[in-house]
C-alpha atoms as a PDB file:
ATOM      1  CA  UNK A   1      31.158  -0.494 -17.436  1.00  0.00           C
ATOM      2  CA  UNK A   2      30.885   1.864 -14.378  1.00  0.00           C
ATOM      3  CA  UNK A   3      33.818   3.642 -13.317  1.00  0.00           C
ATOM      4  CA  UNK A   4      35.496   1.978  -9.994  1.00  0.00           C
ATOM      5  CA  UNK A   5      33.582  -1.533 -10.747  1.00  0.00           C
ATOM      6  CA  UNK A   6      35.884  -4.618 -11.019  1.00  0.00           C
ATOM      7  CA  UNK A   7      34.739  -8.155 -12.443  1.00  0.00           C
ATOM      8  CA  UNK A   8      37.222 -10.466 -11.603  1.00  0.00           C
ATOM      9  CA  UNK A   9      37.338 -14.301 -12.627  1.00  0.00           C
ATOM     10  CA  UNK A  10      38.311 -16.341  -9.556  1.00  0.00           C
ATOM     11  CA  UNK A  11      39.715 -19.584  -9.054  1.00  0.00           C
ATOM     12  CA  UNK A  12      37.823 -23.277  -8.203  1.00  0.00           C
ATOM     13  CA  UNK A  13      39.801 -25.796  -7.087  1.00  0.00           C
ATOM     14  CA  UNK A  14      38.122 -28.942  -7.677  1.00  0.00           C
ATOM     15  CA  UNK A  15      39.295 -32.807  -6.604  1.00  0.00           C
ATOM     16  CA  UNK A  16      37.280 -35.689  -6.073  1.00  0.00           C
ATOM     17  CA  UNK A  17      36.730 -34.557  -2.245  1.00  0.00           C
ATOM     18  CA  UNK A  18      35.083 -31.786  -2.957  1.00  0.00           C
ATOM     19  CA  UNK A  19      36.200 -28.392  -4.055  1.00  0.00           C
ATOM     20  CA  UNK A  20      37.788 -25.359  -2.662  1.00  0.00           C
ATOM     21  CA  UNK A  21      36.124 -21.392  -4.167  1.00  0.00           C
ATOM     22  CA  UNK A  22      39.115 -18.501  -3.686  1.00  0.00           C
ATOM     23  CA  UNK A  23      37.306 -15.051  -3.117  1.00  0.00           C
ATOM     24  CA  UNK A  24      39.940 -12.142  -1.870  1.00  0.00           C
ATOM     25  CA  UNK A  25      43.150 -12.336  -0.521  1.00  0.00           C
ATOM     26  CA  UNK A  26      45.587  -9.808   1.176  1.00  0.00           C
ATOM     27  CA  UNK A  27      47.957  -9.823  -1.681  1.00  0.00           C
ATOM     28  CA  UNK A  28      45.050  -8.975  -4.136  1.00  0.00           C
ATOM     29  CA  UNK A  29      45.073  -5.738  -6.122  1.00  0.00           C
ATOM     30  CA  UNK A  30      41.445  -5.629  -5.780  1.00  0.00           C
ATOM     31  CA  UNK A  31      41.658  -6.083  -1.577  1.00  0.00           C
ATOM     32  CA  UNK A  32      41.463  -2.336   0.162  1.00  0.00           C
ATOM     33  CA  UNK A  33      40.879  -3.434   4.095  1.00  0.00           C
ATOM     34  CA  UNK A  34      38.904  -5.770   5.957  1.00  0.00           C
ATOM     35  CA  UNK A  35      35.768  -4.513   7.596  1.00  0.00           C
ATOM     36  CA  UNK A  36      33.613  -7.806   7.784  1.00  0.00           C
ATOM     37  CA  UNK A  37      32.288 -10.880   6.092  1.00  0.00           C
ATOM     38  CA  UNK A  38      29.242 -11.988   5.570  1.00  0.00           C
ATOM     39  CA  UNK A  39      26.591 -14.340   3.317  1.00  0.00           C
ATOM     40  CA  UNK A  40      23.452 -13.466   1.721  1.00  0.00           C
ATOM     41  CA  UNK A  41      21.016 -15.638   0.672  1.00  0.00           C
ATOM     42  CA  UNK A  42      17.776 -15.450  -1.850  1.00  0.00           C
ATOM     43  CA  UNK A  43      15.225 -17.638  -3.382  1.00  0.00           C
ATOM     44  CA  UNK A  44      14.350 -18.079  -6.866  1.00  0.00           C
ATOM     45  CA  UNK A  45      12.432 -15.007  -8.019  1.00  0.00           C
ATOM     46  CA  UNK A  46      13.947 -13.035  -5.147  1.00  0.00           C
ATOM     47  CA  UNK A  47      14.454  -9.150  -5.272  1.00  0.00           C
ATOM     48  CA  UNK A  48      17.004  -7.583  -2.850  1.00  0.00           C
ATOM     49  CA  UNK A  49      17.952  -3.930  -3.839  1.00  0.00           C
ATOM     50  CA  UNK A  50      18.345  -1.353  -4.137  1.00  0.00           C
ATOM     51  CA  UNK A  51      20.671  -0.077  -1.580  1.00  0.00           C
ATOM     52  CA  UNK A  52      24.225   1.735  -1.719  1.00  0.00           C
ATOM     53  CA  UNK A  53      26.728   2.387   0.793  1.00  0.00           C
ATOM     54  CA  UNK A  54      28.436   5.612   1.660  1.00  0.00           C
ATOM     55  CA  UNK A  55      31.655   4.734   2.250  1.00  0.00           C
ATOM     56  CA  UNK A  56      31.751   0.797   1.857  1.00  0.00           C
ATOM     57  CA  UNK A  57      33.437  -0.652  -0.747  1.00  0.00           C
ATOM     58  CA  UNK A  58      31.538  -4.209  -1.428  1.00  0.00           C
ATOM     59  CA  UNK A  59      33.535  -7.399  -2.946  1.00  0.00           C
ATOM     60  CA  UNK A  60      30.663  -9.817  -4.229  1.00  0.00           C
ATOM     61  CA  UNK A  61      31.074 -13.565  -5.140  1.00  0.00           C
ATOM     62  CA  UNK A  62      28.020 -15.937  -5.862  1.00  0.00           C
ATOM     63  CA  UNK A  63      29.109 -19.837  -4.220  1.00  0.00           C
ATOM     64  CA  UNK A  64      25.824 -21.307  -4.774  1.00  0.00           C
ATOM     65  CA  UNK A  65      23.139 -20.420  -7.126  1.00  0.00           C
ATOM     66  CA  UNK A  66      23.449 -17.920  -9.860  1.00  0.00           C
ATOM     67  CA  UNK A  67      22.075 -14.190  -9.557  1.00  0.00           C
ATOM     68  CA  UNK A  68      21.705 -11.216 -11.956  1.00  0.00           C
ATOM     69  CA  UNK A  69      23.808  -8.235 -10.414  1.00  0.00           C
ATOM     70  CA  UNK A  70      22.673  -4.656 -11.411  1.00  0.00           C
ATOM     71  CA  UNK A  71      24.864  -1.799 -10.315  1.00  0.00           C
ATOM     72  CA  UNK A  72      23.492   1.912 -10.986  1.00  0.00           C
ATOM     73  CA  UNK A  73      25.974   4.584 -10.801  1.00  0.00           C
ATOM     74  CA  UNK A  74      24.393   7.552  -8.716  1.00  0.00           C
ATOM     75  CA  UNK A  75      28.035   9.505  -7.809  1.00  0.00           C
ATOM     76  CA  UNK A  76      27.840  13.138  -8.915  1.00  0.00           C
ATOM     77  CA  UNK A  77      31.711  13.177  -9.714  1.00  0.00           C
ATOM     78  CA  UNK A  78      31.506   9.976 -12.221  1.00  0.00           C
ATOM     79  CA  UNK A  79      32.290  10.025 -15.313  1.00  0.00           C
ATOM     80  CA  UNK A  80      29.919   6.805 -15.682  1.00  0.00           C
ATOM     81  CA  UNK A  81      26.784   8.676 -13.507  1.00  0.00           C
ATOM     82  CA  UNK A  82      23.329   7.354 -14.568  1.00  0.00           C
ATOM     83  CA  UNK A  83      24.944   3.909 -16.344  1.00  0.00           C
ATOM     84  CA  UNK A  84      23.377   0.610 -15.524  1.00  0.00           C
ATOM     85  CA  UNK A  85      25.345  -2.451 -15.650  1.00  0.00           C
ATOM     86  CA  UNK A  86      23.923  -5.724 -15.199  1.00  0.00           C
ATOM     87  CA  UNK A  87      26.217  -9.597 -14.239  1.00  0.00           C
ATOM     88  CA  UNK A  88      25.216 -12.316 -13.997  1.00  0.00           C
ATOM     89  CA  UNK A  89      27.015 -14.577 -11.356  1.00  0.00           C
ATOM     90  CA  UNK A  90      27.040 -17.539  -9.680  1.00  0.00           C
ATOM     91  CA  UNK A  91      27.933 -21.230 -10.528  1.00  0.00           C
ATOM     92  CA  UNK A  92      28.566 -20.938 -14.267  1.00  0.00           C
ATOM     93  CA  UNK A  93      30.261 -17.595 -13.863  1.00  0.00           C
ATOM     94  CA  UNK A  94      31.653 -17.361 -10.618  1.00  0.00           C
ATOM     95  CA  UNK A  95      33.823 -13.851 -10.021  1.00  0.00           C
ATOM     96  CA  UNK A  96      34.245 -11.597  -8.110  1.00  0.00           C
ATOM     97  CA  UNK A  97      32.729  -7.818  -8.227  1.00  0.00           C
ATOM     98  CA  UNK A  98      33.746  -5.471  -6.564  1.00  0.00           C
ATOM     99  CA  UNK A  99      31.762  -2.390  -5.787  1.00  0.00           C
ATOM    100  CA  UNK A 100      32.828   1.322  -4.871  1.00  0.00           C
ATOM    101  CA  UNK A 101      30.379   3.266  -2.249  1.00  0.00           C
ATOM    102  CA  UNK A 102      27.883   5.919  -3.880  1.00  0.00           C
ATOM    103  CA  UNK A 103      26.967   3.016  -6.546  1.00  0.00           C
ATOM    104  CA  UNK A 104      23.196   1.421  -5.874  1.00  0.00           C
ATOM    105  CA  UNK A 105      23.099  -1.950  -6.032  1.00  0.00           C
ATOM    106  CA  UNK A 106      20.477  -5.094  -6.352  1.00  0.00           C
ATOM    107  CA  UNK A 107      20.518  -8.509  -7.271  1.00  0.00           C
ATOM    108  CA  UNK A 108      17.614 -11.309  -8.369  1.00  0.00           C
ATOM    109  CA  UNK A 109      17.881 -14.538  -8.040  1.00  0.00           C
ATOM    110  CA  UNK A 110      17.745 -16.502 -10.964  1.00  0.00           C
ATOM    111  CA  UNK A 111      17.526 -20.145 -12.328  1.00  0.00           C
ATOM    112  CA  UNK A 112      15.558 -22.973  -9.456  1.00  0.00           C
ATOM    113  CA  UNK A 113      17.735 -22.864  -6.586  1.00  0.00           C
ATOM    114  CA  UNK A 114      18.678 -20.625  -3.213  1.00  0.00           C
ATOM    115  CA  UNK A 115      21.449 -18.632  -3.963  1.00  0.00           C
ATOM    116  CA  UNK A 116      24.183 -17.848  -1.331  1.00  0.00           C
ATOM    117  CA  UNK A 117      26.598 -14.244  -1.987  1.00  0.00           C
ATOM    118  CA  UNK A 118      29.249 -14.023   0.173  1.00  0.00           C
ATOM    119  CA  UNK A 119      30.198 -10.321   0.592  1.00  0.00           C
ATOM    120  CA  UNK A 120      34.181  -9.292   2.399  1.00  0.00           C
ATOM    121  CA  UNK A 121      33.027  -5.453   2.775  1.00  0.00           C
ATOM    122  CA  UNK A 122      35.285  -3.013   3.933  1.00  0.00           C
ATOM    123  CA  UNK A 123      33.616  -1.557   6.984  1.00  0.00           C
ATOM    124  CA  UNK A 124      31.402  -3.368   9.144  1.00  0.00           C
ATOM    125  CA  UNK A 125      27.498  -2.713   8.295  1.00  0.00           C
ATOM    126  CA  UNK A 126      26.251   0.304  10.181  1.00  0.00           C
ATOM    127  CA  UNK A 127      22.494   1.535   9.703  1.00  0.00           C
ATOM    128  CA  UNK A 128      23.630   5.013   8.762  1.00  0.00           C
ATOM    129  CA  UNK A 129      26.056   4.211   6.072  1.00  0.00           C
ATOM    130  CA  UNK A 130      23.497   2.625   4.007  1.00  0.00           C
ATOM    131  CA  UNK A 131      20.861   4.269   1.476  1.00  0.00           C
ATOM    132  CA  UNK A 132      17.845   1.597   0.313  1.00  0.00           C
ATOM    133  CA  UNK A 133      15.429   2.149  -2.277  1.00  0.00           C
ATOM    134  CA  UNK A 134      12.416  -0.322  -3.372  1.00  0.00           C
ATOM    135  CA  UNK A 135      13.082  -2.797  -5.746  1.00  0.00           C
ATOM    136  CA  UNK A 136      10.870  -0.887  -8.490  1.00  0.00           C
ATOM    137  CA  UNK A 137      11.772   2.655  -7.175  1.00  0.00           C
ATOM    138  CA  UNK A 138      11.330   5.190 -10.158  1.00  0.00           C
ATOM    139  CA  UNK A 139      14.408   6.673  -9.359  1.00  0.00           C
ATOM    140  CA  UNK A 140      16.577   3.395 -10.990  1.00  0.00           C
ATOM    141  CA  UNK A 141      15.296   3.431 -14.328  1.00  0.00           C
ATOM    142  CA  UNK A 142      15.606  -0.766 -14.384  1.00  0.00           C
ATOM    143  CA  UNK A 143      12.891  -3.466 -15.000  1.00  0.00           C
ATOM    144  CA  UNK A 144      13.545  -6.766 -13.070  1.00  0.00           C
ATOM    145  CA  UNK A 145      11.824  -8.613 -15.471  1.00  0.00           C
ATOM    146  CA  UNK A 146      13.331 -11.118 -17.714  1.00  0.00           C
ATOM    147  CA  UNK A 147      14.223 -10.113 -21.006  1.00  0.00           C
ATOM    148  CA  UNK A 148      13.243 -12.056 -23.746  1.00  0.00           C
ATOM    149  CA  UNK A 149      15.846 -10.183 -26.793  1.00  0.00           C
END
């Protein structure tokens, strides 16, 4: 596991209305600040990554879909730099992750349906406080391809 990364079951509250998916609140030991909140979405087969932030700290939950997380540790001062951790999240597994800044991140979207991540980041998104790579860039030393072990 990388040093600073949280995986944290959450809570579904489900009744014959409909159901109601906790993410992050206040009184959390995982919540640092409020920045912004926003959703992602991807399509089957999708790719989006690699990117990190600089100061950002990122709190990931899947509420529709399922996607394969991978987190790359790139700090200098880590105890876990160069370590590649892969979740899988979503419907089936639905947590939350939460991600420090100076670790690159990516997700695919897996199984036959959109996927929607919501993300309550810490800062609001700024151009300059974000670093993307490729998908495939040599520098991650990850293959998006599905394993058959």
């Amino acid at each position: 596991m990388i040093e600073g990364v949280i995986i944290k079951q959450l809570d579904r509250v489900i009744d014959e209305r409909g159901s109601v998916l906790h993410m992050l609140k206040i009184t959390d030991s995982e919540f640092l600040k409020f920045g912004e909140i926003y959703f992602s979405t991807a399509y089957p087969g999708v790719i989006k990554g690699w990117h990190l932030h600089k100061q950002m700290t990122l709190n990931y939950a899947v509420i529709k879909g399922c996607i394969k997380l991978v987190l790359y540790d790139n700090r200098d001062d880590s105890p876990t730099k160069g370590i590649l951790q892969q979740v899988f999240m979503g419907e089936k597994n639905y947590c939350l992750v939460v991600i420090p800044p100076g670790v690159y991140n990516g997700y695919k979207c897996i199984g036959t349906e959109e996927a929607i991540v919501a993300n309550c980041a810490t800062h609001p998104h700024t151009s300059d406080e974000i670093v993307r790579l490729e998908p495939f860039s040599d520098k991650i030393p990850y293959n998006w391809d599905i394993k058959y072990e």
